[in-house]
Each structure stands twice: as structure tokens, then as C-alpha cells.
Protein backbone atom coordinates (compact mmCIF):
# COMPACT_ATOMS: atom_id res chain seq x y z
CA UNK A 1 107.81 104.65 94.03
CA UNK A 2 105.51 107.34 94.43
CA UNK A 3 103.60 107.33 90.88
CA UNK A 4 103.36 103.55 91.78
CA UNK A 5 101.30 104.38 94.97
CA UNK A 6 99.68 106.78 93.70
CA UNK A 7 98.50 104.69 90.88
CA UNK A 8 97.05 101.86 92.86
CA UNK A 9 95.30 104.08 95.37
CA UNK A 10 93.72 106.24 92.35
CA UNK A 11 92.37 103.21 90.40
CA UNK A 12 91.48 100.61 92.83
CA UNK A 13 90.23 102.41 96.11
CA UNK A 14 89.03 106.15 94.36
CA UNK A 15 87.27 103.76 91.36
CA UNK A 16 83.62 102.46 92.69
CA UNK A 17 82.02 99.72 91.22
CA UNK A 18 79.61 102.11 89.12
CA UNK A 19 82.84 103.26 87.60
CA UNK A 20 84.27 99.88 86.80
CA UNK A 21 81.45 98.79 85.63
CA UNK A 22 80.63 101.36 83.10
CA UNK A 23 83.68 102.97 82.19
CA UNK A 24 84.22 100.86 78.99
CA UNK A 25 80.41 101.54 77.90
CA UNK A 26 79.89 105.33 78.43
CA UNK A 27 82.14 108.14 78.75
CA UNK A 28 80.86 109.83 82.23
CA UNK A 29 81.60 107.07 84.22
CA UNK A 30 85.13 106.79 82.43
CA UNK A 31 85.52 110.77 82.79
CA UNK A 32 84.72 110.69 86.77
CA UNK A 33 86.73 108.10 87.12
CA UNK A 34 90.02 109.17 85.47
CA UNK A 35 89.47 112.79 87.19
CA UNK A 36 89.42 110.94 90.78
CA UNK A 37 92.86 108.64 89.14
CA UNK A 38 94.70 112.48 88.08
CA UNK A 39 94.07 114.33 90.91
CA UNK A 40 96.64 112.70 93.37
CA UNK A 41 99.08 113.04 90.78
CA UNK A 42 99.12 116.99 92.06
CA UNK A 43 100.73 115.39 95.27
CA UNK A 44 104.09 114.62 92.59
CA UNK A 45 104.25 117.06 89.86
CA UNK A 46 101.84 120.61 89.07
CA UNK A 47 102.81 120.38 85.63
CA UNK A 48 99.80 120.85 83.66
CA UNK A 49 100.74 118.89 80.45
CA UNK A 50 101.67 116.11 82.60
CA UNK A 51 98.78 115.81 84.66
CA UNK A 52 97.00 116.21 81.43
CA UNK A 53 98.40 113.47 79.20
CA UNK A 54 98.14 111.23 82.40
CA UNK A 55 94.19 111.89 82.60
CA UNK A 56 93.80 111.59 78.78
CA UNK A 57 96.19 108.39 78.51
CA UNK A 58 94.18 106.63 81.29
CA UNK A 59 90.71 107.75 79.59
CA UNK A 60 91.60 106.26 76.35
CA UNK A 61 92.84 103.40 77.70
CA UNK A 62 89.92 102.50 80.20
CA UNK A 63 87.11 104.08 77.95
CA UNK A 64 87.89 102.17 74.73
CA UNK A 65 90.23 99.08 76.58
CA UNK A 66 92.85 99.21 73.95
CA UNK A 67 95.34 96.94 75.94
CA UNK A 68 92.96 93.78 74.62
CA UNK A 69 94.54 94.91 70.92
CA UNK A 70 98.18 94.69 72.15
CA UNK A 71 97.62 91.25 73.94
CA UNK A 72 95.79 89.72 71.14
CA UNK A 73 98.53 91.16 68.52
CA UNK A 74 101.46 90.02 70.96
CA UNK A 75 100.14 86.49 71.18
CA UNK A 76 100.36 86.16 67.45
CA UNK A 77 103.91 86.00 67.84
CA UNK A 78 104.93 82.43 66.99
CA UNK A 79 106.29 80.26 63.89
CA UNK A 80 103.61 80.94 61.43
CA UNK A 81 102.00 84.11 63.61
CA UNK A 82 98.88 82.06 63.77
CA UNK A 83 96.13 83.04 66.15
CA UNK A 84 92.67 83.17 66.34
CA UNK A 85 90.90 86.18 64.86
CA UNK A 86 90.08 89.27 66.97
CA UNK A 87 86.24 88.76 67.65
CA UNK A 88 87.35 85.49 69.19
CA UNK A 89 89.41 86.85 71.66
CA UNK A 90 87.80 90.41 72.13
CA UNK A 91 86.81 90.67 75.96
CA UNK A 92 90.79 90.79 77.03
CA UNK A 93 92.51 89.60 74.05
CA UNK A 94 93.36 86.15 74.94
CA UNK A 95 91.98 83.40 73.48
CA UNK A 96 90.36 81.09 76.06
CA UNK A 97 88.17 77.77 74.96
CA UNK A 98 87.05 77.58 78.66
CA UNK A 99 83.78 76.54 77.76
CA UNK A 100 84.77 73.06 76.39
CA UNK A 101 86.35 71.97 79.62
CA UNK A 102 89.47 71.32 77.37
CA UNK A 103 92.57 70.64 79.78
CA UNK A 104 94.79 72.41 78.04
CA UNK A 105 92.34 75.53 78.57
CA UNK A 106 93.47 78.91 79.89
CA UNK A 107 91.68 79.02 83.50
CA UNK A 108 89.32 82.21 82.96
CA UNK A 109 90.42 83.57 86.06
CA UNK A 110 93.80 83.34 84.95
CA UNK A 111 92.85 85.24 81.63
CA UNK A 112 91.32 87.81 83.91
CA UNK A 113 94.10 88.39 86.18
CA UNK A 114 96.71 88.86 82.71
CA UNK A 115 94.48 91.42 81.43
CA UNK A 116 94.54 93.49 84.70
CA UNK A 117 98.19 92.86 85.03
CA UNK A 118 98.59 94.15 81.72
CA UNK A 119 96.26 97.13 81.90
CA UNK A 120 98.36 98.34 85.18
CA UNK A 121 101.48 97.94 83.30
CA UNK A 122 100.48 99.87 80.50
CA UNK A 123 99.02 103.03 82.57
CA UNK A 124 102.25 102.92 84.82
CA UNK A 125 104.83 102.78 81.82
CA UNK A 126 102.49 105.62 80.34
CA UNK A 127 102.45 107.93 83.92
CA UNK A 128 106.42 107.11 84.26
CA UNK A 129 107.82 108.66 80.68
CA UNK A 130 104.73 111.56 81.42
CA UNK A 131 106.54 111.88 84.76
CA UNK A 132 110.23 111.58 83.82
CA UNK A 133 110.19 113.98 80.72
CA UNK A 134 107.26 116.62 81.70
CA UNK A 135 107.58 116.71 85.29
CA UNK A 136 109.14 119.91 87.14
């Protein structure tokens, strides 16, 4: 419960918007930010590995937004594993023809809020097996 707090208070209310904003495009705003996100940690383990692979998990993740790769390779899974390519879906991953007004059309917002819900999934499965095997 408390890596789960801890999470959501380090990367939504220590994370300004220069951070957010930036983080995917240069490495200083991803770098302060994922200090700010490691630091609490201290409050639940001192182990220096694990505070560690925490900060470098969550840089990789946030600097170069590799959960888009994982959504757009899990939603090739179907009968003939047909999808469209990569640089069609490269923002989050999903595929969204929002622009056509088709009705059968992801909602961008929902699109939006999968990506984020996948992001925070990944970085708290990441902090949990850092926490359960490292931490003292």
C-alpha cells in the first residue's frame, strides 16, 4: 500500500508541468523529475540498489515512453495478428482513426486515459518486484 502512495504522490503532485511536458524530449527534465519520484521511496526501503533500479526503471520508461511498444505489440494479438504498423500508432500505441469521425473510433480521450493507466501499471509492477526482492 505504501509503494502505491508513494507512487502517485511522486509522479503526479512532485512532477510540474515543465517536467511532463519535456521529459520524453530531453533528459534534464526526465532526470529532475525521476529524482523528485525516488526520493520518497527512502520513506520504505534505504537499500541503495533498490532505490536505484526504481530511479533508472522510471527514467527509461518516461524518457524514451517504451510502454507505447508493449501496447501496440499487445494489440496485435488476434486471429491473423493484424494491426496497423508502428508509425501509425506511435504517440501511445493505440491505433485511433479519430480524425474521420468514424463511429466505431476509439474516443482520443479514451486512448489517453489507457496509456496513462498503462504507464502507472508498468512503473508500479516495476517498484513492487524492486521492493519485494531488494528491499531490507
Amino acid at each position: 500500500m505504501e509503494q502505491l502512495l508513494i507512487h502517485l504522490f511522486s509522479d503526479y503532485y512532485l512532477q510540474s508541468d515543465w517536467m511532463a511536458l519535456n521529459k520524453n524530449k530531453k533528459s534534464l527534465p526526465c532526470l529532475v523529475h525521476c529524482i523528485l519520484y525516488t526520493m520518497p521511496f527512502l520513506l520504505i526501503t534505504q537499500n541503495v540498489l533498490a532505490l536505484f533500479l526504481i530511479f533508472v526503471t522510471h527514467f527509461i520508461q518516461d524518457r524514451w515512453c517504451i510502454i507505447k511498444y508493449f501496447i501496440w505489440y499487445k494489440n496485435r494479438i488476434g486471429p491473423d495478428w493484424s494491426y496497423p504498423s508502428f508509425d501509425k500508432c506511435n504517440i501511445t500505441g493505440y491505433y485511433d482513426d479519430w480524425k474521420n469521425d468514424d463511429e466505431d473510433a476509439r474516443p482520443k480521450f479514451l486512448t489517453t486515459w489507457l496509456y496513462i493507466i498503462s504507464d502507472n501499471t508498468y512503473h508500479l509492477i516495476c517498484n513492487y518486484f524492486i521492493l519485494k526482492y531488494l528491499s531490507v
